[in-house]
Protein backbone atom coordinates (compact mmCIF):
# COMPACT_ATOMS: atom_id res chain seq x y z
CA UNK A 1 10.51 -0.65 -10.67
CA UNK A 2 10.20 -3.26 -7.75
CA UNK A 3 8.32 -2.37 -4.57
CA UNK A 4 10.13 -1.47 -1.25
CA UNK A 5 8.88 -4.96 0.00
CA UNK A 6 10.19 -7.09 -3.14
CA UNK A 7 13.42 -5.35 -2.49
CA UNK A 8 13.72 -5.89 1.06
CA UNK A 9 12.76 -9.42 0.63
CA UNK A 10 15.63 -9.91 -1.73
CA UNK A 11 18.08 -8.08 0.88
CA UNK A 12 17.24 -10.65 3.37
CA UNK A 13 17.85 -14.07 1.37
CA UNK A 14 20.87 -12.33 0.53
CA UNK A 15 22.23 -11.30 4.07
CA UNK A 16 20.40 -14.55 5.17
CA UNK A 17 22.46 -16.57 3.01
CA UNK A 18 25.95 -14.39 3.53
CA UNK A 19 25.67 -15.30 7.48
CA UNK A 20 25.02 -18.82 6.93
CA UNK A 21 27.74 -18.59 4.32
CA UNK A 22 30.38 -17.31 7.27
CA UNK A 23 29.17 -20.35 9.58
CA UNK A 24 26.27 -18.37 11.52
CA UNK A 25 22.31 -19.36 11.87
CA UNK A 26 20.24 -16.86 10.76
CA UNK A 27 16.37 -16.63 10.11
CA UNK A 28 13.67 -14.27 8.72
CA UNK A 29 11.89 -13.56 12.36
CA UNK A 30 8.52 -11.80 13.50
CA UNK A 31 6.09 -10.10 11.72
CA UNK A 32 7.36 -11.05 8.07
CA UNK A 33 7.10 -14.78 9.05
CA UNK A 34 3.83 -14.50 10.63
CA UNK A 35 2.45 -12.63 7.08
CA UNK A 36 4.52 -14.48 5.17
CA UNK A 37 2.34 -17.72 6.49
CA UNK A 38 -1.13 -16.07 6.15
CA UNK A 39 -0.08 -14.73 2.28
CA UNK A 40 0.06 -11.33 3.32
CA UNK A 41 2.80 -9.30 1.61
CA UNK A 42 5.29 -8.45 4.24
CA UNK A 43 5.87 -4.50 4.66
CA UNK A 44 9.22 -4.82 6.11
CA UNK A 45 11.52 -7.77 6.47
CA UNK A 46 13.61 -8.20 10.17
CA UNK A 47 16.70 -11.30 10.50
CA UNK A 48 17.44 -12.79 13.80
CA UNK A 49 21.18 -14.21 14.00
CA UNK A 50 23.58 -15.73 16.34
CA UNK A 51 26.37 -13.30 14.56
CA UNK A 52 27.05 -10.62 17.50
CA UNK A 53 27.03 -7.41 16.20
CA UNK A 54 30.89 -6.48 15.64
CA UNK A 55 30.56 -9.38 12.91
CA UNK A 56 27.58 -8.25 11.29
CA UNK A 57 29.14 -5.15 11.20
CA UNK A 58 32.26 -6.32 9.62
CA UNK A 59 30.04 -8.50 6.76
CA UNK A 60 28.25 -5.76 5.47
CA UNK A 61 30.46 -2.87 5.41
CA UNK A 62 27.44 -0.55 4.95
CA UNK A 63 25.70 -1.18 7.77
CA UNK A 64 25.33 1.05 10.79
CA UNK A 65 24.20 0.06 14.31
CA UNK A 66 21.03 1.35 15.45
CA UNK A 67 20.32 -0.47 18.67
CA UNK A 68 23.65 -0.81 20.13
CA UNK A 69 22.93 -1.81 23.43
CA UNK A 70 20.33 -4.61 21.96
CA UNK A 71 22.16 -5.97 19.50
CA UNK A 72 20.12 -4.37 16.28
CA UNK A 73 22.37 -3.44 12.91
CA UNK A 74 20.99 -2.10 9.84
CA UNK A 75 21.71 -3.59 6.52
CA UNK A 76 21.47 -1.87 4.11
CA UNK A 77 22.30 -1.55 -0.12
CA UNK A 78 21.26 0.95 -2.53
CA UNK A 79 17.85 0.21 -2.83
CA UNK A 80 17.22 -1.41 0.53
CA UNK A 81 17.59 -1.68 4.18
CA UNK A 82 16.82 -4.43 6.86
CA UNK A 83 17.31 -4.93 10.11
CA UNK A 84 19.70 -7.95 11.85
CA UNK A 85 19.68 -8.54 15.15
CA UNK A 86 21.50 -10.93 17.48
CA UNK A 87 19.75 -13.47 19.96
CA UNK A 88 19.08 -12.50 22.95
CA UNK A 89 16.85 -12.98 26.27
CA UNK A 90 15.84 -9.47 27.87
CA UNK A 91 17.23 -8.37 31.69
CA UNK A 92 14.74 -6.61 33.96
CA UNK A 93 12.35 -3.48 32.10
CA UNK A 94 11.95 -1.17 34.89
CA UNK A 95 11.04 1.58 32.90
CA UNK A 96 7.93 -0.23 31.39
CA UNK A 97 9.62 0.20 28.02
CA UNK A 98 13.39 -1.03 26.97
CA UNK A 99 14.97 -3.56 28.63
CA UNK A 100 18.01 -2.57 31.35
CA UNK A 101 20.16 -5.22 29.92
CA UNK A 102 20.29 -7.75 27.34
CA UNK A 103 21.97 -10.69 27.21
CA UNK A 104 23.93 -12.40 23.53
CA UNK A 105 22.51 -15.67 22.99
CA UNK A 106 23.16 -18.67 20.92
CA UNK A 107 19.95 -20.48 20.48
CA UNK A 108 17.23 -18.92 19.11
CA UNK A 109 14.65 -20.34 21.07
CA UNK A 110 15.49 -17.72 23.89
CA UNK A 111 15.09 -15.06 21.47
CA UNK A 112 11.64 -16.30 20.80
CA UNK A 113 10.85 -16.73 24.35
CA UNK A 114 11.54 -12.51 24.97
CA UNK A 115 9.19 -11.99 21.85
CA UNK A 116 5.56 -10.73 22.70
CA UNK A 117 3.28 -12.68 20.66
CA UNK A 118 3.45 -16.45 19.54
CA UNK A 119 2.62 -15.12 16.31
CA UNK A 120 5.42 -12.68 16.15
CA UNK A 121 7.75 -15.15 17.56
CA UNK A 122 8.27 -17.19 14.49
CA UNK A 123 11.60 -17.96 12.58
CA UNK A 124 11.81 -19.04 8.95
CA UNK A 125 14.46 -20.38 6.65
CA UNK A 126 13.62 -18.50 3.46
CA UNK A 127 15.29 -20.76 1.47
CA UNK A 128 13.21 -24.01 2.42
CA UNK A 129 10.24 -22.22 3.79
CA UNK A 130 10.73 -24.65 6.76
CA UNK A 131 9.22 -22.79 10.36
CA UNK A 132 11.01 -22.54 13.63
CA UNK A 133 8.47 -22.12 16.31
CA UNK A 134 9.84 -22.49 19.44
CA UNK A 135 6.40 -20.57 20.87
CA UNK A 136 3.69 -22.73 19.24
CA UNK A 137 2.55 -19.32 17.66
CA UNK A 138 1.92 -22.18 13.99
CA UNK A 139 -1.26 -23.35 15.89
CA UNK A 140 -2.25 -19.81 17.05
CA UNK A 141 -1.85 -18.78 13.55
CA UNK A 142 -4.24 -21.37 12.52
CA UNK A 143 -6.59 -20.99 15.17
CA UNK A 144 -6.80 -16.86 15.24
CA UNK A 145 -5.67 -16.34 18.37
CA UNK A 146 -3.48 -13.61 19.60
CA UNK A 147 -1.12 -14.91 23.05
CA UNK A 148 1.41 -13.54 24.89
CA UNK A 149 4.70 -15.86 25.00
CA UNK A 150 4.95 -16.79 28.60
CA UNK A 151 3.30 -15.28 31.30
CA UNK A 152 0.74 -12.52 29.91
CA UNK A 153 1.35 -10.38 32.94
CA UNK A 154 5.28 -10.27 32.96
CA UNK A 155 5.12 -9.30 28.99
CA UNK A 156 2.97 -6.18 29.68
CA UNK A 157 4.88 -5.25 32.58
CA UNK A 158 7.86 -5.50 30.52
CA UNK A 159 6.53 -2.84 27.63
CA UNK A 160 2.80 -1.59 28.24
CA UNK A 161 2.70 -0.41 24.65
CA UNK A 162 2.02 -4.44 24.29
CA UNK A 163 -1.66 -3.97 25.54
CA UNK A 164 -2.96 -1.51 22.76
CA UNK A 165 -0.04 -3.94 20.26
CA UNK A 166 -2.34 -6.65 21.28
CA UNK A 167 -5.52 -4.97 19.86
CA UNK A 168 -3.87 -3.81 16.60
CA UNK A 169 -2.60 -7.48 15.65
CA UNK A 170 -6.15 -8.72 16.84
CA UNK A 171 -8.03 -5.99 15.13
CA UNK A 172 -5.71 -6.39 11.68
CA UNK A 173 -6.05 -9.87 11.46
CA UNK A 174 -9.48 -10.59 13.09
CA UNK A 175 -8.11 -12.43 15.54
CA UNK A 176 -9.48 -13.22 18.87
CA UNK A 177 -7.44 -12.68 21.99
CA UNK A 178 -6.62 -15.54 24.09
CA UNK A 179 -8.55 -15.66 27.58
CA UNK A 180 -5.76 -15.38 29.79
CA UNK A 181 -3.40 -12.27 27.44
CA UNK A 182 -7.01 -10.83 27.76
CA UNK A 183 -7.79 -10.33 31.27
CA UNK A 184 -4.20 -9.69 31.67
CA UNK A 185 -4.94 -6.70 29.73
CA UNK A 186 -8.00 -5.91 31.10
CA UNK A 187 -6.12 -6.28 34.81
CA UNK A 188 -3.23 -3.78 33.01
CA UNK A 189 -5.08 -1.31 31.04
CA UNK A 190 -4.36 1.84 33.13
CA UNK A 191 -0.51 1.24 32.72
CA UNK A 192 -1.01 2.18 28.86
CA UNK A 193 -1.22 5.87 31.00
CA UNK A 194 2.95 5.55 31.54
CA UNK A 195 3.37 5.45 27.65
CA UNK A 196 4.46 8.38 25.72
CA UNK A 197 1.63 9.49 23.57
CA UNK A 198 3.63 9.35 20.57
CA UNK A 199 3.66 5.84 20.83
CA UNK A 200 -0.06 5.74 21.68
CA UNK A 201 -0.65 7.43 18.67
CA UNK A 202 0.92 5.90 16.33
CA UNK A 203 -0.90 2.57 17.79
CA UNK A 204 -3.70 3.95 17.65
CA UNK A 205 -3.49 5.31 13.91
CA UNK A 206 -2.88 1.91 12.95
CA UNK A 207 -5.88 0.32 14.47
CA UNK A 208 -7.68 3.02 12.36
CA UNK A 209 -6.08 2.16 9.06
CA UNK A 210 -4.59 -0.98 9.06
CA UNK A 211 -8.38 -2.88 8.48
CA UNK A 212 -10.38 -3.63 11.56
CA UNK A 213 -11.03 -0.64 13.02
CA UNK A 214 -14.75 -1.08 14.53
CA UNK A 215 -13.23 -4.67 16.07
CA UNK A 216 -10.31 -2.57 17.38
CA UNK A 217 -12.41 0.40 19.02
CA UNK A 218 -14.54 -2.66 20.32
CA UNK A 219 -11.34 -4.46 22.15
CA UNK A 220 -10.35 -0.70 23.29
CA UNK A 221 -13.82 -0.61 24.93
CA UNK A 222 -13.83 -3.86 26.51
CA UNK A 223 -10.53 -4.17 27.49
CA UNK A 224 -10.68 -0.71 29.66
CA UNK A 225 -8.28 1.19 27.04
CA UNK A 226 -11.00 3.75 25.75
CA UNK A 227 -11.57 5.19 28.73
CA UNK A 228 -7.75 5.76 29.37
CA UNK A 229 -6.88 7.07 26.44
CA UNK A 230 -10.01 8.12 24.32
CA UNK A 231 -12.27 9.72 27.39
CA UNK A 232 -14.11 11.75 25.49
CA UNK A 233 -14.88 9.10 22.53
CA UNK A 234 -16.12 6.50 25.70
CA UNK A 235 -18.24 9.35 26.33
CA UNK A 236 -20.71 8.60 23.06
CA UNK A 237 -21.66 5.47 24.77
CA UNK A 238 -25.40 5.31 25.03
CA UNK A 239 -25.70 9.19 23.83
CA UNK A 240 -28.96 8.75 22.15
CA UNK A 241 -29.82 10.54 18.69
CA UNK A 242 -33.28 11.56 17.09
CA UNK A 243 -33.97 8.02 15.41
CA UNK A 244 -36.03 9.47 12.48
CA UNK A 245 -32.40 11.18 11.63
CA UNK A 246 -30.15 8.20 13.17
CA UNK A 247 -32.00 5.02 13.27
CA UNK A 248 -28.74 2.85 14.11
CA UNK A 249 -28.83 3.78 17.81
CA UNK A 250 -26.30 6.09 20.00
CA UNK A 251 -23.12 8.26 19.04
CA UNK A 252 -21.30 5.52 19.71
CA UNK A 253 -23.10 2.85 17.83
CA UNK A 254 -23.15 5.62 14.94
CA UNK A 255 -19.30 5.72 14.96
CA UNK A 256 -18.54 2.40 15.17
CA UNK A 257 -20.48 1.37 12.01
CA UNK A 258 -18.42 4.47 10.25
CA UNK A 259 -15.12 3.07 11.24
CA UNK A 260 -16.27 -0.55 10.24
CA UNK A 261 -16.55 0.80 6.57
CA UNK A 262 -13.61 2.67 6.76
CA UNK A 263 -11.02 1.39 3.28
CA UNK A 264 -7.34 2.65 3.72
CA UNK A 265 -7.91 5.89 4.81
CA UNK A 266 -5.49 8.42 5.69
CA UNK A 267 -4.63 9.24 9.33
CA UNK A 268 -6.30 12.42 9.27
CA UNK A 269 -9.91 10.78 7.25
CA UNK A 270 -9.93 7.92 10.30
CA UNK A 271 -9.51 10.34 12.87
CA UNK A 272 -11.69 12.84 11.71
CA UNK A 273 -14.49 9.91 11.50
CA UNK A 274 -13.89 9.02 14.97
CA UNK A 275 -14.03 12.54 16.14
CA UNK A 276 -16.69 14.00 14.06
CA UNK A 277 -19.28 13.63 16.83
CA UNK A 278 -17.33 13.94 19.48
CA UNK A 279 -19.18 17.41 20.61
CA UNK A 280 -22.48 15.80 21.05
CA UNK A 281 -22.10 13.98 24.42
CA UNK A 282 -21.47 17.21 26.04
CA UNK A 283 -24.16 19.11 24.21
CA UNK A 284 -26.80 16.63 24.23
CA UNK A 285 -30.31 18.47 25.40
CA UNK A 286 -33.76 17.20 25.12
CA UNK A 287 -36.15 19.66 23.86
CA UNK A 288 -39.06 19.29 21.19
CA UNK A 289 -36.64 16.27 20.17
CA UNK A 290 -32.93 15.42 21.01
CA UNK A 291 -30.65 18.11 20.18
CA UNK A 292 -27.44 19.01 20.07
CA UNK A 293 -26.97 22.10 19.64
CA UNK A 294 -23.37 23.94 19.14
CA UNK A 295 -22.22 20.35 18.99
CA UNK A 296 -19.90 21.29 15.64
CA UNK A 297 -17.85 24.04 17.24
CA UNK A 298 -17.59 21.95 20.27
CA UNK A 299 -16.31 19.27 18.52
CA UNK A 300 -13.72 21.43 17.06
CA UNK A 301 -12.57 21.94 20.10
CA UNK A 302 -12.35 18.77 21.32
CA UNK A 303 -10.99 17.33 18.90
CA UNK A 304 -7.84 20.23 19.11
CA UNK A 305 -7.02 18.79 22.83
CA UNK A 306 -7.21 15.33 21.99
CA UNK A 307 -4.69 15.36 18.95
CA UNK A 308 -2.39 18.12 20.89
CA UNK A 309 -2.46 15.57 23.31
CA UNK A 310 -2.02 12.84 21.16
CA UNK A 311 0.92 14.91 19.26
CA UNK A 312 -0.14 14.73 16.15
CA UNK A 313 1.35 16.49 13.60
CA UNK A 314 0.15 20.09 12.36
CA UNK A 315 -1.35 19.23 8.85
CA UNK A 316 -3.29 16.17 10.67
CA UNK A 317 -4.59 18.86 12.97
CA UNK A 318 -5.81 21.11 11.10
CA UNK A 319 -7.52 18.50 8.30
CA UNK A 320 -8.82 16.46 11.11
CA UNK A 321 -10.19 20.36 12.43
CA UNK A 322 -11.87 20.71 9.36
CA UNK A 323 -13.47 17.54 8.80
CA UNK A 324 -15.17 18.28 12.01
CA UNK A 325 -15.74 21.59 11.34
CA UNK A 326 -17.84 21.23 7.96
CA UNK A 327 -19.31 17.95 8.54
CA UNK A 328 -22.32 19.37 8.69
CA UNK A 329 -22.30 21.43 5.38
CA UNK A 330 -23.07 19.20 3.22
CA UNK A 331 -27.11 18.93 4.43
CA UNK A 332 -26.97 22.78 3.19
CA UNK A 333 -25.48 21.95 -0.30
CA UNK A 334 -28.10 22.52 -2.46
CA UNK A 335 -29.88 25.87 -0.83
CA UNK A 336 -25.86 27.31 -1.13
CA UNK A 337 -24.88 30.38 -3.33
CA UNK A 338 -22.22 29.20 -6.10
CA UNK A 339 -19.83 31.34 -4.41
CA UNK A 340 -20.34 29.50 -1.03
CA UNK A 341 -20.70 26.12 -2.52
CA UNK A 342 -17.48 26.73 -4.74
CA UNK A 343 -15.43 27.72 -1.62
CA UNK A 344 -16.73 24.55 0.11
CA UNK A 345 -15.81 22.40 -2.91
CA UNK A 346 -12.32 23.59 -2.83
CA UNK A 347 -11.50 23.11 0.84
CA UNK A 348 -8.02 21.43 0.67
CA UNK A 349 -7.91 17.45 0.61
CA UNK A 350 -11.87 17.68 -0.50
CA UNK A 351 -11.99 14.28 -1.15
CA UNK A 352 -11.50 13.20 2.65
CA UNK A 353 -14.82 15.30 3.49
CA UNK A 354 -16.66 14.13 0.94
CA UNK A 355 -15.76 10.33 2.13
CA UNK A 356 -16.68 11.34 5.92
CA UNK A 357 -19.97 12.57 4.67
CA UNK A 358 -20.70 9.20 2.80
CA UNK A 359 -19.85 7.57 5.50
CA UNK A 360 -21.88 9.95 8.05
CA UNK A 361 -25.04 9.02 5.84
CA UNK A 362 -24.20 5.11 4.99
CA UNK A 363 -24.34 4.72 8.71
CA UNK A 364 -27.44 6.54 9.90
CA UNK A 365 -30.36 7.70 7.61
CA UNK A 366 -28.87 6.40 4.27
CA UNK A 367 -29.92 9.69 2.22
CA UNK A 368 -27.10 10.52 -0.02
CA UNK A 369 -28.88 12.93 -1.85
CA UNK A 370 -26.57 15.64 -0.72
CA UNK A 371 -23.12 13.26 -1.47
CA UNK A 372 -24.50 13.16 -5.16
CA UNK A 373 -25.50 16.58 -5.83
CA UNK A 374 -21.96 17.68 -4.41
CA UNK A 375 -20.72 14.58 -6.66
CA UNK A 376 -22.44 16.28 -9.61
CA UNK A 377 -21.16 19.89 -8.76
CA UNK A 378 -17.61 18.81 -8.16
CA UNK A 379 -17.54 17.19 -12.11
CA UNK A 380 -19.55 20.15 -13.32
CA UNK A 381 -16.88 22.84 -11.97
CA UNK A 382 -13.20 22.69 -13.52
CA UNK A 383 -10.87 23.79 -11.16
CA UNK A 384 -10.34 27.29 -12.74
CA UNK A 385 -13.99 27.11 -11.85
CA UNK A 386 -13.16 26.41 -8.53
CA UNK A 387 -10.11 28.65 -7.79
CA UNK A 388 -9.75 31.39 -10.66
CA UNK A 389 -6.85 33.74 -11.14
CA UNK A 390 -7.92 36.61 -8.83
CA UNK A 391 -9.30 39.68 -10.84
CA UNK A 392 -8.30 42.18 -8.42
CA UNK A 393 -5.69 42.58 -6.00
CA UNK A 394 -4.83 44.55 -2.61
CA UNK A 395 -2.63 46.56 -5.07
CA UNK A 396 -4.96 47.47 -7.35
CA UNK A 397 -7.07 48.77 -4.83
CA UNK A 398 -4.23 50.62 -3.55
CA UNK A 399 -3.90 52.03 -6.95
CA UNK A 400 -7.31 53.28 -7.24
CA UNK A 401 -6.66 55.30 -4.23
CA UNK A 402 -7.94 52.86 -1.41
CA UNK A 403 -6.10 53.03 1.83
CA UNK A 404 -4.59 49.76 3.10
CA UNK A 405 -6.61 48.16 5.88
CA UNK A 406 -8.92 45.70 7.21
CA UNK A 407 -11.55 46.42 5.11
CA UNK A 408 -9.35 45.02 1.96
CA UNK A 409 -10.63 41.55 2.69
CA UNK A 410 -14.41 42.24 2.45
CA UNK A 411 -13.70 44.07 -0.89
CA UNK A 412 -11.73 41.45 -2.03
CA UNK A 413 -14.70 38.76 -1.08
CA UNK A 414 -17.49 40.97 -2.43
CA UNK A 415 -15.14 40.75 -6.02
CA UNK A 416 -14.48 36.46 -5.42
CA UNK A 417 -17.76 36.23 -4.85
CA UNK A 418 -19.23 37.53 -8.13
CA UNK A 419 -16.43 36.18 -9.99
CA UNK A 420 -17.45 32.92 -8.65
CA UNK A 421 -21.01 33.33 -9.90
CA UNK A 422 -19.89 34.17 -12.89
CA UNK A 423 -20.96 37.82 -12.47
CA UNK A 424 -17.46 38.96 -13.31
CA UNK A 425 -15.16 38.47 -16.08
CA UNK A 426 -12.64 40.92 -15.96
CA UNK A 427 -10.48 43.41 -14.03
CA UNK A 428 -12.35 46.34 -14.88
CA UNK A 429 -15.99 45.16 -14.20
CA UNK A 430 -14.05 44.09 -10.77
CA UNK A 431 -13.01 47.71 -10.25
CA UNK A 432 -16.82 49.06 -11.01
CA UNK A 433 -18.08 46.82 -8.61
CA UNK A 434 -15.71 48.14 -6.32
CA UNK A 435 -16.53 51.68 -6.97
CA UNK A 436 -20.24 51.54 -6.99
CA UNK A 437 -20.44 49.23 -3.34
CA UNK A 438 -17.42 51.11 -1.27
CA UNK A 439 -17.39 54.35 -2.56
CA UNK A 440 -14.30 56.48 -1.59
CA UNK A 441 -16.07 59.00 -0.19
């Protein structure tokens, strides 16, 4: 089967070419020109058109309007969908977001000019491949260079989710940001505070995942953004660490050479790396040696605010919880009981902590002794190993005569537990253990 990008792609030449076909310009526009130019696979594919949108509309039956007011329509088949919009140059944005009022155009050089980036402001005839830059975002292409079209200062006035935009195109493609977009952002940073934090978020996960994301966190810093957004995270600058356990330097230094080994992770792996330490600013002490002491549950806790505040989703909360939570664990690996160590091995999504611990070690002290022992355990254990069928039950116990109650769950541990060390095997040993360490009477 073809990807979701193949199939958009051949969407577009085709709605590309039925426009042109009823007398209209049209163009592949934005990101999927700028990829399309540096041999990146496009993930989605957007048309710009001087059709208005009752015509688009009436060319492809099965579309449906999703921007109304802007002039957006969705085209779509059975197997894809792509979005067609009409020229257009932008009214006044006086909510720091949408614009109040758009205007239909005819030339698509003042559809370019509303556009935020020069590289996301190019057009492209798929056909011929020729490029219509009306921007001069070609040269910035070539050169690396991320600038806003126009005057910097009006364009992140217009939508302030442009300033942390900025960092994720320069942080994705390793781009530098041009002098004058930069200190317009550095000028702007606090107004990334007006933003909805769903949209911070989601800017924020892709920075984290989308390659780049120790350059990223680095623009963040510099640009003023980390401190708005990510307090607590700012806070690991120059938080020092014992160097005979963290040689690299600071918590922040620490985290930033996590993130810049980070490869595709998940939303909840890249935050959980970012947050994993987050508890030691405000526990840092000095004693016989730096410690930090309590810095795990504090870090748990942390980390709750920031993605409630953040809105992340449940399930990212709680696995980004737990990465924090047993990060430390793994140091204890080898002195833990099989029942312990079993339980740890089959935390849910296992893999992510055992990639947050490689990490954790690749970036300070480099002793992955623990990461291969739990390696080694983890092929060693099949997963009936890991999670066997229960030998007992709260109805069993009910059966033998055991009132219902709190104490059910330490029975029902004391029996997992020797199951798990393989001092079990069946029901009825289960129900002699029981017997013998909580009598009845």
């Amino acid at each position: 089967m073809e990807s979701p990008a193949l199939l958009q792609d051949a969407l577009a030449r085709e709605a590309i070419a039925k426009l042109r076909g009823a007398g209209h310009c049209a163009y592949l526009v934005g990101g999927c020109v700028r990829d399309l130019l540096l041999g990146v696979p496009p993930k989605d594919y957007d048309i710009s058109t001087d059709a208005r949108p009752d015509r688009i509309m009436d060319l492809f039956p099965n579309s449906g309007r999703v921007g109304a007011h802007f002039g957006v329509v969705l085209v779509r088949n059975a197997v894809a969908q792509v979005e067609v919009a009409t020229f257009r140059s932008d009214q006044e944005y006086s909510d720091g977001r949408r614009p109040d009022a758009v205007h239909f155009e005819t030339d698509p050089a003042r559809d370019a000019q509303r556009r935020d980036f020069t590289v996301n402001g190019l057009m492209m005839d798929p056909d011929s491949g020729e490029v219509l830059d009306c921007v001069g975002g070609r040269v910035d292409l070539e050169r690396g260079v991320i600038r806003a079209i126009g005057d910097p200062e009006a364009r992140f006035r217009e939508d302030h989710l442009r300033l942390l935009r900025a960092v994720r195109f320069a942080a994705r493609l390793k781009f530098q940001i041009e002098p004058a977009t930069f200190a317009a952002i550095r000028g702007n940073h606090a107004s990334i505070l007006k933003v909805a934090a769903e949209r911070v978020r989601d800017e924020l996960v892709r920075i984290l995942t989308e390659g780049g994301a120790r350059y990223g966190f680095e623009l963040l810093d510099a640009t003023g953004m980390l401190a708005d957004i990510l307090p607590d995270v700012a806070a690991m600058k120059g938080v020092e660490q014992p160097p005979q356990y963290h040689p690299e330097g600071d918590v922040w230094n620490h985290t930033l050479l996590m993130l810049q080994q980070l490869n595709h992770p998940t939303p909840a792996l890249a935050m959980g790396v970012l947050l994993h330490d987050v508890g030691k600013p405000p526990t840092f002490r000095v004693a016989d040696r730096i410690r930090f002491n309590g810095h795990v549950e504090e870090g748990v806790r942390m980390a709750h605010a920031i993605l409630h505040r953040l809105r992340f989703s449940r399930d990212d909360m709680e696995q980004v919880e737990a990465l924090v939570s047993n990060h430390m664990k793994f140091k204890d690996a080898g002195r833990m009981k099989e029942s312990t160590l079993k339980r740890f091995l089959r935390l849910p999504r296992f893999d992510e902590h055992l990639e947050l611990h490689r990490l954790d070690c690749a970036s300070s002290n480099r002793n992955l002794e623990s990461y291969e022992l739990v390696k080694r355990k983890l092929a060693e254990f099949p997963d009936e190993h890991l999670k066997p069928q229960p030998l007992l039950t709260g109805d069993d116990l009910i059966a033998e005569g055991y009132p219902p109650g709190p104490r059910f769950a330490e029975i029902l541990t004391a029996v997992e537990d020797a199951q798990l060390e393989g001092r079990l095997r069946t029901s009825g040993d289960a129900m002699q253990l029981v017997r013998e360490r909580f009598p009845l009477h």
